[in-house]
PDB file of N, CA and C in Angstrom:
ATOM      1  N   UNK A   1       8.498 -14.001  -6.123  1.00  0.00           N
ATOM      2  CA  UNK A   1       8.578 -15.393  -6.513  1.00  0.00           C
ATOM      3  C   UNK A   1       7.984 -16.246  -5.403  1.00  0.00           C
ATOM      4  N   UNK A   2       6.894 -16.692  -5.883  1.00  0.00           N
ATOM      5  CA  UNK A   2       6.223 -18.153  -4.656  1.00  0.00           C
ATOM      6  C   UNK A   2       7.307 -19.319  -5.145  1.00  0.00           C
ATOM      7  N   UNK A   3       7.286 -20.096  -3.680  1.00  0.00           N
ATOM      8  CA  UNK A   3       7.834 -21.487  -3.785  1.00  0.00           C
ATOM      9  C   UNK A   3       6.248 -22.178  -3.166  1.00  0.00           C
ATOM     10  N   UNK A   4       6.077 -23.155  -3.759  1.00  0.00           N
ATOM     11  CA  UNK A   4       5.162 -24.418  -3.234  1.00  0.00           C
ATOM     12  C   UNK A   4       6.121 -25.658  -2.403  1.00  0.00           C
ATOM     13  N   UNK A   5       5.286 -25.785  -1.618  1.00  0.00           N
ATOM     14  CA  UNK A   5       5.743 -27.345  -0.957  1.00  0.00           C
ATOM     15  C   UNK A   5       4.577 -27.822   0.154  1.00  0.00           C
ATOM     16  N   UNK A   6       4.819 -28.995   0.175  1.00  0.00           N
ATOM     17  CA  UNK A   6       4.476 -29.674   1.152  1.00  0.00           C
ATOM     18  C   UNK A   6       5.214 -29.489   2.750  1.00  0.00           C
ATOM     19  N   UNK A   7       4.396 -28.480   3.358  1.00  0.00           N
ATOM     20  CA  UNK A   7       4.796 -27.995   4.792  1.00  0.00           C
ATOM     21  C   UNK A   7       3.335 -28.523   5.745  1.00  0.00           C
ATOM     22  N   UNK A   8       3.817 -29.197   6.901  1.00  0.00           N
ATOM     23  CA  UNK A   8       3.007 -29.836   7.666  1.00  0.00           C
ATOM     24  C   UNK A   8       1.621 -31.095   7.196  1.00  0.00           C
ATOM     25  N   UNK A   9       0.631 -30.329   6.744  1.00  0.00           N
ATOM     26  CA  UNK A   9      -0.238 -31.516   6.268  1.00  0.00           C
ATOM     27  C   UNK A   9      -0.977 -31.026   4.860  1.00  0.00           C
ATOM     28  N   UNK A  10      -0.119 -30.509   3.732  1.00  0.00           N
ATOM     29  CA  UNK A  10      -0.662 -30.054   2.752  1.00  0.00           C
ATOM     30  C   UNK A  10       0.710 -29.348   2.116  1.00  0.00           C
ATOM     31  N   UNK A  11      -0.525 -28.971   0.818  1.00  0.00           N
ATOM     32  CA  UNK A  11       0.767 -27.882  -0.328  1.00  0.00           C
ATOM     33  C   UNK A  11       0.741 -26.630   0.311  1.00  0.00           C
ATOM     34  N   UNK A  12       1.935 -25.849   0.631  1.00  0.00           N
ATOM     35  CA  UNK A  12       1.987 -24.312   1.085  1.00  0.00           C
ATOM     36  C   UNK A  12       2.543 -23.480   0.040  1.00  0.00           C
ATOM     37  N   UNK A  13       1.928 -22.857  -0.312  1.00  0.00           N
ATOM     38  CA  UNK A  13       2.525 -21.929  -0.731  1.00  0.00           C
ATOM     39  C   UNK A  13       3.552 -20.173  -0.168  1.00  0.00           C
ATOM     40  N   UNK A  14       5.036 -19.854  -0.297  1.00  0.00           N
ATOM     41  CA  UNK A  14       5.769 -19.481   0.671  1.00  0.00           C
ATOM     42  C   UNK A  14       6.132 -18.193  -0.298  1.00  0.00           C
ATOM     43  N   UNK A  15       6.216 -17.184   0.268  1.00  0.00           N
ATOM     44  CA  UNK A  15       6.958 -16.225  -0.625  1.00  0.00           C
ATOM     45  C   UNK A  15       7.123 -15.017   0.342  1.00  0.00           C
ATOM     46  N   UNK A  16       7.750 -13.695   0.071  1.00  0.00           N
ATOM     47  CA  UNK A  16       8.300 -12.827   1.039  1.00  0.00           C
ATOM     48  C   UNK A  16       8.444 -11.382   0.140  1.00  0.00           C
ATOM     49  N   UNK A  17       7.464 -10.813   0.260  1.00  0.00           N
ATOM     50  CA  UNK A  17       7.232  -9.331  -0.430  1.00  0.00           C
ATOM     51  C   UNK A  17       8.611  -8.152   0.249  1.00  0.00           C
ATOM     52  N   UNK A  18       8.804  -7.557   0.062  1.00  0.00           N
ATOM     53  CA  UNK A  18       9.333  -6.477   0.630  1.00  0.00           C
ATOM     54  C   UNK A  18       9.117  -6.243   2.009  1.00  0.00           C
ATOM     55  N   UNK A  19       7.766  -5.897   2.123  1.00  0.00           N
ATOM     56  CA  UNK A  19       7.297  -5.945   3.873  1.00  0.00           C
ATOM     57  C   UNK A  19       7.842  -6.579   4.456  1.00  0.00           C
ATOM     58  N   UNK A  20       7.462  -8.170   4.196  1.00  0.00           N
ATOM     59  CA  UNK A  20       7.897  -9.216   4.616  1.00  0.00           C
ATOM     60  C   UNK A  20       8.954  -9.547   5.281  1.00  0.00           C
ATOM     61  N   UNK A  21      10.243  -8.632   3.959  1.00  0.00           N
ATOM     62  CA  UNK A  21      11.587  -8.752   4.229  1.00  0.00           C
ATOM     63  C   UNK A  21      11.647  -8.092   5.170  1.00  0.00           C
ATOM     64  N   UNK A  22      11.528  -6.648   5.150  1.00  0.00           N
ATOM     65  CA  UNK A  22      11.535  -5.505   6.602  1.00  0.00           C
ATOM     66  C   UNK A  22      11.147  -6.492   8.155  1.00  0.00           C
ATOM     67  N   UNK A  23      10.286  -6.637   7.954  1.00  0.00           N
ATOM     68  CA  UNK A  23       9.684  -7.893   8.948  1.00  0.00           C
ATOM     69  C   UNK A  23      10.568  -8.925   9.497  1.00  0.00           C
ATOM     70  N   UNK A  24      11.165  -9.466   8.684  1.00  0.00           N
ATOM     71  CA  UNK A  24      12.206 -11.087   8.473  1.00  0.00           C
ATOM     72  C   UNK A  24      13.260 -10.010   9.501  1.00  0.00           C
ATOM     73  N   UNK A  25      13.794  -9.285   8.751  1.00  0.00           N
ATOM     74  CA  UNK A  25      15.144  -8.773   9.099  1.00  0.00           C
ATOM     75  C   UNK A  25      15.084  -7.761  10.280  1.00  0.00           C
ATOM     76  N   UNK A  26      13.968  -7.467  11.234  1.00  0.00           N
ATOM     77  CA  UNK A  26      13.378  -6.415  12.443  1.00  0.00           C
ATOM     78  C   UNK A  26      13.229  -7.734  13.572  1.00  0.00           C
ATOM     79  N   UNK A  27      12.349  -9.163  13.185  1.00  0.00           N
ATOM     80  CA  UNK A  27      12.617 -10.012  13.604  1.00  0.00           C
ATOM     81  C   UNK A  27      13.944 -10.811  14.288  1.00  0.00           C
ATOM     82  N   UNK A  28      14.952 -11.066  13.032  1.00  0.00           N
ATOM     83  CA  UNK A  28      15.755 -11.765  13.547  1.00  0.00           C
ATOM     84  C   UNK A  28      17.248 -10.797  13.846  1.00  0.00           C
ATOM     85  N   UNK A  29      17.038  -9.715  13.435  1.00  0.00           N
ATOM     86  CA  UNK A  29      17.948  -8.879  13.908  1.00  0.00           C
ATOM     87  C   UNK A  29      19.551  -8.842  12.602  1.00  0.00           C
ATOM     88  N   UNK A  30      18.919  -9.394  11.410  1.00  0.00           N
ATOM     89  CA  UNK A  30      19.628  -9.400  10.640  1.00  0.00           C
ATOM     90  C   UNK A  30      19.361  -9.443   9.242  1.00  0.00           C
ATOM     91  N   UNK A  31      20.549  -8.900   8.491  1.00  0.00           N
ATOM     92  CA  UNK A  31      20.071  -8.041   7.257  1.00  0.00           C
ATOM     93  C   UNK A  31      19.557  -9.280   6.232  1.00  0.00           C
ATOM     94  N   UNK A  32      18.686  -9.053   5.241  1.00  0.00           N
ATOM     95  CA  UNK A  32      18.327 -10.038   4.357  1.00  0.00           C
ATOM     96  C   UNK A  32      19.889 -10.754   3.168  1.00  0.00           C
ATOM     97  N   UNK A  33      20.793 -10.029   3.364  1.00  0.00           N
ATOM     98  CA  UNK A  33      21.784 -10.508   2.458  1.00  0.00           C
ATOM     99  C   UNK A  33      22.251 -11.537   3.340  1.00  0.00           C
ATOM    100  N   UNK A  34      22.557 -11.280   4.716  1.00  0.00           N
ATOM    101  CA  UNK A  34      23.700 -12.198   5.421  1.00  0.00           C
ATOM    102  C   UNK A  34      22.211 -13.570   5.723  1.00  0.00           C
ATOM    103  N   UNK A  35      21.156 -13.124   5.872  1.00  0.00           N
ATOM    104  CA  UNK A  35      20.354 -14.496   5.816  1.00  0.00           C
ATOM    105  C   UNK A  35      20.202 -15.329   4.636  1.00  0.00           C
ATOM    106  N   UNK A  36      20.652 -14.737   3.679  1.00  0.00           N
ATOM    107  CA  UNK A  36      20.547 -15.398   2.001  1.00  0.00           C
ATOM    108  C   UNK A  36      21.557 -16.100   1.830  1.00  0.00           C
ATOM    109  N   UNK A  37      22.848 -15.581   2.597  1.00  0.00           N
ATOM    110  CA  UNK A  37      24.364 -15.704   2.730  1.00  0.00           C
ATOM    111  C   UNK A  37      24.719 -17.211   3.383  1.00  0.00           C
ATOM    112  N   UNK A  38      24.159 -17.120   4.589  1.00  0.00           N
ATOM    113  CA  UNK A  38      24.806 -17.789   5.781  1.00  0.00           C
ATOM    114  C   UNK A  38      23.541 -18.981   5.712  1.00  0.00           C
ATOM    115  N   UNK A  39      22.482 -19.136   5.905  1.00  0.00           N
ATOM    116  CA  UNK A  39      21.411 -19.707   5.923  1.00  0.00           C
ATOM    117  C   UNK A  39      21.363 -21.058   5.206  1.00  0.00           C
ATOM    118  N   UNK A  40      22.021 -20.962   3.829  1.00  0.00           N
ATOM    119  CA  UNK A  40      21.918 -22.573   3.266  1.00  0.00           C
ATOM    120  C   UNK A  40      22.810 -22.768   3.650  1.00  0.00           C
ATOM    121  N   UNK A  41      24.268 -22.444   4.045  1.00  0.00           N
ATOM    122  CA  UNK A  41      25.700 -23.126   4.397  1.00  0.00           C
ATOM    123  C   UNK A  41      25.290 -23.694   5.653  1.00  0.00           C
ATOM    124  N   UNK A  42      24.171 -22.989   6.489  1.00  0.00           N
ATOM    125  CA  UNK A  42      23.903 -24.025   7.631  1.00  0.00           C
ATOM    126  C   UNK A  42      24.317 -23.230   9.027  1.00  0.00           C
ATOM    127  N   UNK A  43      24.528 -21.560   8.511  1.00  0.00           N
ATOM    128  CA  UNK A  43      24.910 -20.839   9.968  1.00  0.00           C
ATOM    129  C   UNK A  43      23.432 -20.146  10.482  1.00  0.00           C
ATOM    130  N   UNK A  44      22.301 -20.579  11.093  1.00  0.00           N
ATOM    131  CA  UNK A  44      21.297 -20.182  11.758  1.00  0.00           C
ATOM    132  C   UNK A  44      21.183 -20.465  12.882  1.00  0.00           C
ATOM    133  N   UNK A  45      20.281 -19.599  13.320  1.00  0.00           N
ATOM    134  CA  UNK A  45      19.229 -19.996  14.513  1.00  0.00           C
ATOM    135  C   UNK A  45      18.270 -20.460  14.257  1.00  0.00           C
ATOM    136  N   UNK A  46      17.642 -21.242  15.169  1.00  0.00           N
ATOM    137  CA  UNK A  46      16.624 -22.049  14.977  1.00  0.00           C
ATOM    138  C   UNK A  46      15.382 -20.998  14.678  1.00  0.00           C
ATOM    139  N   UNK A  47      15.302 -19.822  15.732  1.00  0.00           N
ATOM    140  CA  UNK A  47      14.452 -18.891  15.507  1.00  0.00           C
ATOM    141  C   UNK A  47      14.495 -18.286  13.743  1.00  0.00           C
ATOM    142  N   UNK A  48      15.449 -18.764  13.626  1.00  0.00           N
ATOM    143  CA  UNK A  48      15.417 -17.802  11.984  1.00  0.00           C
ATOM    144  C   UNK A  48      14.426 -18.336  10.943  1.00  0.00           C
ATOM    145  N   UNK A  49      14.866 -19.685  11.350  1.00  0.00           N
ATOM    146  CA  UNK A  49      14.135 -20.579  10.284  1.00  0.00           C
ATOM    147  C   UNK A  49      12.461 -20.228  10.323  1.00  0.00           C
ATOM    148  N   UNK A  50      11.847 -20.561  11.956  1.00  0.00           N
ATOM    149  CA  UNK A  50      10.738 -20.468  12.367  1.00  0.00           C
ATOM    150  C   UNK A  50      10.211 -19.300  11.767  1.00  0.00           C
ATOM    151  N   UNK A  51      11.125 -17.941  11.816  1.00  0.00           N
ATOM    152  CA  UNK A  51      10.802 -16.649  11.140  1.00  0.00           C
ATOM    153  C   UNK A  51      10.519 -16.591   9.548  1.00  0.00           C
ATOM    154  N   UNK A  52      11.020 -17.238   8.930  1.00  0.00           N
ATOM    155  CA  UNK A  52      11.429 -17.021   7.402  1.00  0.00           C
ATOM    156  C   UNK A  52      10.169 -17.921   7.045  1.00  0.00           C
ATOM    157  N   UNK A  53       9.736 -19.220   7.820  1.00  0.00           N
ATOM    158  CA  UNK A  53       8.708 -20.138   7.311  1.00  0.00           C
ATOM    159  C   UNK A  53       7.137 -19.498   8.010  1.00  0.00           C
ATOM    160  N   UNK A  54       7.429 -18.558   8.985  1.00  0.00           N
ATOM    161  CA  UNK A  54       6.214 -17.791   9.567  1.00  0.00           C
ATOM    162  C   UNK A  54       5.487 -16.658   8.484  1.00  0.00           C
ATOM    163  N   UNK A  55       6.623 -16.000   8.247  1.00  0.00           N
ATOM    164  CA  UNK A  55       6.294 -14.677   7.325  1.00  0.00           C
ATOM    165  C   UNK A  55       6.118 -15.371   6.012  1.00  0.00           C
ATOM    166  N   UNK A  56       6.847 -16.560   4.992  1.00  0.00           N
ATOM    167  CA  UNK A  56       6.705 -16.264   4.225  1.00  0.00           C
ATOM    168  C   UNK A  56       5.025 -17.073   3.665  1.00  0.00           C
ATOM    169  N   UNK A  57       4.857 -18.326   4.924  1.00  0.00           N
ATOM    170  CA  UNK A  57       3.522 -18.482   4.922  1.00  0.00           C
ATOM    171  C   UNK A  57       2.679 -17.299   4.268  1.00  0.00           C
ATOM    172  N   UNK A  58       2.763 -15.951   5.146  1.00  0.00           N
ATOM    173  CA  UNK A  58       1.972 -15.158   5.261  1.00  0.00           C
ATOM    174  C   UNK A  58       1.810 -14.579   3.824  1.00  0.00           C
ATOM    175  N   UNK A  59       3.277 -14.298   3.672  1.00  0.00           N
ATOM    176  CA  UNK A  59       3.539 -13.541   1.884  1.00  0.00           C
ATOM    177  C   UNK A  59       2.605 -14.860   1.056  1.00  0.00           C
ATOM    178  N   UNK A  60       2.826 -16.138   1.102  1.00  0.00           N
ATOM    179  CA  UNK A  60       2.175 -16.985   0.384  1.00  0.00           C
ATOM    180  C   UNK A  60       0.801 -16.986   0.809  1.00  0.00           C
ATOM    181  N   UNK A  61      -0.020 -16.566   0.981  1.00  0.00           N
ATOM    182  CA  UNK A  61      -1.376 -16.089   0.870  1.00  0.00           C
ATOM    183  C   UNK A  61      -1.912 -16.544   2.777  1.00  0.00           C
ATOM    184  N   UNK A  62      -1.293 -16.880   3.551  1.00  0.00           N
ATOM    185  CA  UNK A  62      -1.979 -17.572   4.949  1.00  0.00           C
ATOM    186  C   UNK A  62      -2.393 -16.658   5.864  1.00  0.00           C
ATOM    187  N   UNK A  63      -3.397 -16.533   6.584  1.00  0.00           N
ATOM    188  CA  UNK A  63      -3.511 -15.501   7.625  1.00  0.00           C
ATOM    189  C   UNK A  63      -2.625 -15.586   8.442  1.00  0.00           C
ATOM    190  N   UNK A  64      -2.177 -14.739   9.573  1.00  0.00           N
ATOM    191  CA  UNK A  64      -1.338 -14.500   9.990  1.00  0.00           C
ATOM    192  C   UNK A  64      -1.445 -15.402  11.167  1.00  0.00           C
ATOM    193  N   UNK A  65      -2.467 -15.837  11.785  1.00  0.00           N
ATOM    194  CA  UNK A  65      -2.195 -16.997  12.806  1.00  0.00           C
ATOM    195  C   UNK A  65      -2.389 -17.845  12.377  1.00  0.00           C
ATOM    196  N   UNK A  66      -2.985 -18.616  11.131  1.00  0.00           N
ATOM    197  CA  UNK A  66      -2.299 -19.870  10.831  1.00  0.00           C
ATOM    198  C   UNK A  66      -0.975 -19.896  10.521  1.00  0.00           C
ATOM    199  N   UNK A  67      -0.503 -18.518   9.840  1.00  0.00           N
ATOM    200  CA  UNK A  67       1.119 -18.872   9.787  1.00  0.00           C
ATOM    201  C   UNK A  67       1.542 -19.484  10.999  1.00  0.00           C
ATOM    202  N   UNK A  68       0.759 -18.435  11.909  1.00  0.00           N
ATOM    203  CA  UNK A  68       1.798 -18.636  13.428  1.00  0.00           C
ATOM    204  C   UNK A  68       1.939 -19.762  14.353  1.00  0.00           C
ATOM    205  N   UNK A  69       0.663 -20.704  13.909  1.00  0.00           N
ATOM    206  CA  UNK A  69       0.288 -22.312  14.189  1.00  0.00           C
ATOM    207  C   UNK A  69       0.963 -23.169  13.599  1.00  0.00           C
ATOM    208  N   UNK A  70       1.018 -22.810  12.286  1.00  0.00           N
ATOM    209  CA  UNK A  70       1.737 -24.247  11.284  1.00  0.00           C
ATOM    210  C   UNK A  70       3.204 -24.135  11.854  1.00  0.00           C
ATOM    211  N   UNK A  71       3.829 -22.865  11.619  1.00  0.00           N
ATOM    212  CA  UNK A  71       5.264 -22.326  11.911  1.00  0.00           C
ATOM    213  C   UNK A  71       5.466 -23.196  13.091  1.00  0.00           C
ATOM    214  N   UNK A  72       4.832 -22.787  14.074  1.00  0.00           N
ATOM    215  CA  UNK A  72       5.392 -23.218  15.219  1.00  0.00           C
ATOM    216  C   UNK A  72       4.352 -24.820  15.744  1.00  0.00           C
ATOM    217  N   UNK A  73       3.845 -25.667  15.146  1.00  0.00           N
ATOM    218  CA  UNK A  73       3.641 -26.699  14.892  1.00  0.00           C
ATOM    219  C   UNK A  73       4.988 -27.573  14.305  1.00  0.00           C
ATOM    220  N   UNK A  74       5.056 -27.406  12.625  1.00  0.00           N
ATOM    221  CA  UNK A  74       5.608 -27.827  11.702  1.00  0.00           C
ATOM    222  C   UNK A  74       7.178 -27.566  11.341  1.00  0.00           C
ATOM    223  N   UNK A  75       7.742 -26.266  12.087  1.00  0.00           N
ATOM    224  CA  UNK A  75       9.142 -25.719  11.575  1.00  0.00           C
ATOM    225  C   UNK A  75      10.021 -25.770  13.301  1.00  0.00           C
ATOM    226  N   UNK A  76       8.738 -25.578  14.349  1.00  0.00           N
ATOM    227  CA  UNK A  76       9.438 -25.369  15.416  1.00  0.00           C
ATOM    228  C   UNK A  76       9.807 -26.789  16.330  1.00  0.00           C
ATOM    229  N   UNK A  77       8.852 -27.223  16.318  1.00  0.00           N
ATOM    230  CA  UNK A  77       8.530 -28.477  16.888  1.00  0.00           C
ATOM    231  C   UNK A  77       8.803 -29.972  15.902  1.00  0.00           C
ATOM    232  N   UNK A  78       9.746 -29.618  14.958  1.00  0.00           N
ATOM    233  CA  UNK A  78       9.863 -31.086  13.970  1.00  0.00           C
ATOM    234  C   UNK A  78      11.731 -30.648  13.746  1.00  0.00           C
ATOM    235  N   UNK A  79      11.830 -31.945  13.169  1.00  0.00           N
ATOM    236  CA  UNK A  79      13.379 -31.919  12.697  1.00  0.00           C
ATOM    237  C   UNK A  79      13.446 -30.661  11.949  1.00  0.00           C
ATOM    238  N   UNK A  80      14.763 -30.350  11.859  1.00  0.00           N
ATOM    239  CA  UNK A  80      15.237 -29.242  10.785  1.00  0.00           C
ATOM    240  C   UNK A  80      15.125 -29.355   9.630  1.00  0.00           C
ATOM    241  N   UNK A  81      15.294 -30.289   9.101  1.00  0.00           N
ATOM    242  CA  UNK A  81      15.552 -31.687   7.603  1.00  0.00           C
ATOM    243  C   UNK A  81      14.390 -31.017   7.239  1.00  0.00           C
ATOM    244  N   UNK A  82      13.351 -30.725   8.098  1.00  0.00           N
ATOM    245  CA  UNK A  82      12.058 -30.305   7.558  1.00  0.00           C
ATOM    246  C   UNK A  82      11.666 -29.116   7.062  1.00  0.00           C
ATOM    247  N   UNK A  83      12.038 -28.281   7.521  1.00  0.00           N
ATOM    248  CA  UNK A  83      11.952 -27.394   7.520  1.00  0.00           C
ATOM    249  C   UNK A  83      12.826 -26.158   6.664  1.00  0.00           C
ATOM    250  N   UNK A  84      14.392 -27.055   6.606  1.00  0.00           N
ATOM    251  CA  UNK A  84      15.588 -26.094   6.414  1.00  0.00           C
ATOM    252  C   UNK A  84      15.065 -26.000   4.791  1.00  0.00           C
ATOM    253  N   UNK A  85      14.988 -26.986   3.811  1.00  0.00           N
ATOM    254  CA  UNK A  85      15.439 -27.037   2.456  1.00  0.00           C
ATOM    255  C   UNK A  85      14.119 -25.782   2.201  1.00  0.00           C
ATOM    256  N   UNK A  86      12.506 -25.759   3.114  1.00  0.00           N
ATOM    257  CA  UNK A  86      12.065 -24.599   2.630  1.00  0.00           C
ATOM    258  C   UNK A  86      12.582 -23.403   2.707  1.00  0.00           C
ATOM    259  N   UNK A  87      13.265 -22.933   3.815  1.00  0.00           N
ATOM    260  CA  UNK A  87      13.643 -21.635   4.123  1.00  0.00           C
ATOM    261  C   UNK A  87      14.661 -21.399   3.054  1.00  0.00           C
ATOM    262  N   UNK A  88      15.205 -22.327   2.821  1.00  0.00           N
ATOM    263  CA  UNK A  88      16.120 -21.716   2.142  1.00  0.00           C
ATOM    264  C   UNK A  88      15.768 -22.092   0.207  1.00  0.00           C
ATOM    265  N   UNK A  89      14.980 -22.456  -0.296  1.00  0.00           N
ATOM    266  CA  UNK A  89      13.881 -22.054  -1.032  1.00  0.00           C
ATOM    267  C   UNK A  89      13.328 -21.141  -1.383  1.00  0.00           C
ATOM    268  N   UNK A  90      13.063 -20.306  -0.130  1.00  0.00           N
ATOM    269  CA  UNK A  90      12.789 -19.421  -0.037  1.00  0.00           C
ATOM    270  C   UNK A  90      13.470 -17.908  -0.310  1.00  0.00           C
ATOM    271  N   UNK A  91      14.587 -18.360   0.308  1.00  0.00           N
ATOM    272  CA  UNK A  91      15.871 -17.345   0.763  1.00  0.00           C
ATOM    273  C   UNK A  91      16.663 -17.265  -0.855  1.00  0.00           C
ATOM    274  N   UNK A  92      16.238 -18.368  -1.600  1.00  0.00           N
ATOM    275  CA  UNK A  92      16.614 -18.830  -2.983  1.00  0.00           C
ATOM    276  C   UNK A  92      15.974 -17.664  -3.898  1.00  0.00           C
ATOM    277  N   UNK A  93      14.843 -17.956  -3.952  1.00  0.00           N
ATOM    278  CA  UNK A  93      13.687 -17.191  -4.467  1.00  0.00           C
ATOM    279  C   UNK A  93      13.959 -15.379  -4.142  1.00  0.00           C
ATOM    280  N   UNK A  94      14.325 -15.315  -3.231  1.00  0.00           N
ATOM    281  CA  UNK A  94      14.578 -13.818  -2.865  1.00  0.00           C
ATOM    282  C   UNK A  94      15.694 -13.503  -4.054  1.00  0.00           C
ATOM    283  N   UNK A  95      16.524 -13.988  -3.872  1.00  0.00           N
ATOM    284  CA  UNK A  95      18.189 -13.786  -4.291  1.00  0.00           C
ATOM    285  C   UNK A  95      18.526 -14.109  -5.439  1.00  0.00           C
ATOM    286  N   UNK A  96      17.639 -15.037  -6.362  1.00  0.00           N
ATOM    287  CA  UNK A  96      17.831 -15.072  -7.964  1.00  0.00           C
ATOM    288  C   UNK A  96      16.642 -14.820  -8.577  1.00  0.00           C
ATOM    289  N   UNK A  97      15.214 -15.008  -7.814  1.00  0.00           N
ATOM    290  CA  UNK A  97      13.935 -14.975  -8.165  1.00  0.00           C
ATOM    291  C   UNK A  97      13.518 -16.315  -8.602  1.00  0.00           C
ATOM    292  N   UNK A  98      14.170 -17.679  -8.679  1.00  0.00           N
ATOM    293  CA  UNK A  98      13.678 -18.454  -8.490  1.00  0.00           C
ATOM    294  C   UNK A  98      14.280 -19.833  -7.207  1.00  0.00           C
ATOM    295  N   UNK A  99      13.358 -20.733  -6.604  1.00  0.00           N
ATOM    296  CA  UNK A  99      13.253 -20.988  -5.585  1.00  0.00           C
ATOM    297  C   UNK A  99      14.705 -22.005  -5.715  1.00  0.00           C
ATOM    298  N   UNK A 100      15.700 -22.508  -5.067  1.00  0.00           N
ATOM    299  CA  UNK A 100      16.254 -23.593  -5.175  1.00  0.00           C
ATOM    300  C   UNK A 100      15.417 -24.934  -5.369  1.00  0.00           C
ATOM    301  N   UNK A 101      15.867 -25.847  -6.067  1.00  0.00           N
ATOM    302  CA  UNK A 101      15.639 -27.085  -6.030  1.00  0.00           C
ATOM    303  C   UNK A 101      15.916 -28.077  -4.765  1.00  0.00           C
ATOM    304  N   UNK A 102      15.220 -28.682  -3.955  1.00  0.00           N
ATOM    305  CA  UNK A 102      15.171 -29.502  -2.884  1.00  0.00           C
ATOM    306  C   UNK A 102      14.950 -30.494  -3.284  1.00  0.00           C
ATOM    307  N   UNK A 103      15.251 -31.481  -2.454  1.00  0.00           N
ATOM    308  CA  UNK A 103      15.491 -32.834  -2.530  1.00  0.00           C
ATOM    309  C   UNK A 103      13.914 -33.369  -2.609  1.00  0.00           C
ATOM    310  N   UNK A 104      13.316 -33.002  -1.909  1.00  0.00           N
ATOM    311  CA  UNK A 104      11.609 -33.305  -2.342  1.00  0.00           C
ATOM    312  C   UNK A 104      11.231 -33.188  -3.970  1.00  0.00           C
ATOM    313  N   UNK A 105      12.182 -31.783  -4.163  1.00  0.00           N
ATOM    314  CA  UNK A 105      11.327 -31.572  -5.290  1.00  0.00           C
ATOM    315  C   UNK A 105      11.865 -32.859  -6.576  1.00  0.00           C
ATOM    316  N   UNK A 106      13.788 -33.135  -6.065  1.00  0.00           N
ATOM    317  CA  UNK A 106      13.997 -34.266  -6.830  1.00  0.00           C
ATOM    318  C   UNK A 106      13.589 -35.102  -6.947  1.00  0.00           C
ATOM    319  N   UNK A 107      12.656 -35.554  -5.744  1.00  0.00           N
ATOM    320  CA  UNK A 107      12.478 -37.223  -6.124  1.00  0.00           C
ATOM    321  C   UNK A 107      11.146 -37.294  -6.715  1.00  0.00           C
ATOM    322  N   UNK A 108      10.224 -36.228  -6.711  1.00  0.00           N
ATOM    323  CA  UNK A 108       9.198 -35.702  -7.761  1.00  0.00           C
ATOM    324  C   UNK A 108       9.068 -35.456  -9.262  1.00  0.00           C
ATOM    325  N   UNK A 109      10.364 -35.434  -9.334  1.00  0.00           N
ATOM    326  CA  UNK A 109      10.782 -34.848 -10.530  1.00  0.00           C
ATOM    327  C   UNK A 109      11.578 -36.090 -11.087  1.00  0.00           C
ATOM    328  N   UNK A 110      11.876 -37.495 -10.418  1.00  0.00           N
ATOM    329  CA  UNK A 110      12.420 -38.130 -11.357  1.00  0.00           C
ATOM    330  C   UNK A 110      13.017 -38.963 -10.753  1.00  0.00           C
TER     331      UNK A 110
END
């Protein structure tokens, strides 16, 4: 499941294959359930986020160092506000197959 959004200066497209996940969870040192789990209630690391919006860049079609530019441009270096409602969009998308609804996407929508 891709999620679209507006990440840094354009539409991104974000998603997280299997690899990906192996990747996510070798990265942050934790299993993909307890990041699906804990992640929208608001129990992270900052590194997690940076991780989940790095890789899934990548799953969403980006080479791997623009992931690693925008990520750490746009997710590392900006408010959370910014960043959080994708990851966990994302983390959405893993866990029902489709993305949560964000507040961006509400005020788009109506």
């Amino acid at each position: 499941m891709t999620h679209v959004a507006f990440f840094g200066d354009g539409e991104r497209s974000f998603a997280l294959s299997p690899d990906l996940i192996n990747e996510l969870e070798r990265k942050t040192g934790a299993g993909i359930g307890a990041l699906c789990m804990r992640v929208p209630e608001g129990h992270f690391r900052h590194a997690e986020l940076v991780e989940i919006i790095r890789l899934s860049l990548i799953g969403g079609g980006a080479i791997p160092s623009e992931a690693a530019a925008l990520a750490e441009t746009y997710a590392a270096k900006r408010p959370l506000k910014e960043s959080f409602p994708i990851a966990v969009a994302v983390l959405q998308a893993i866990w029902s197959g489709e993305p949560a609804t964000t507040s961006q996407d509400d005020a788009a929508n109506g």
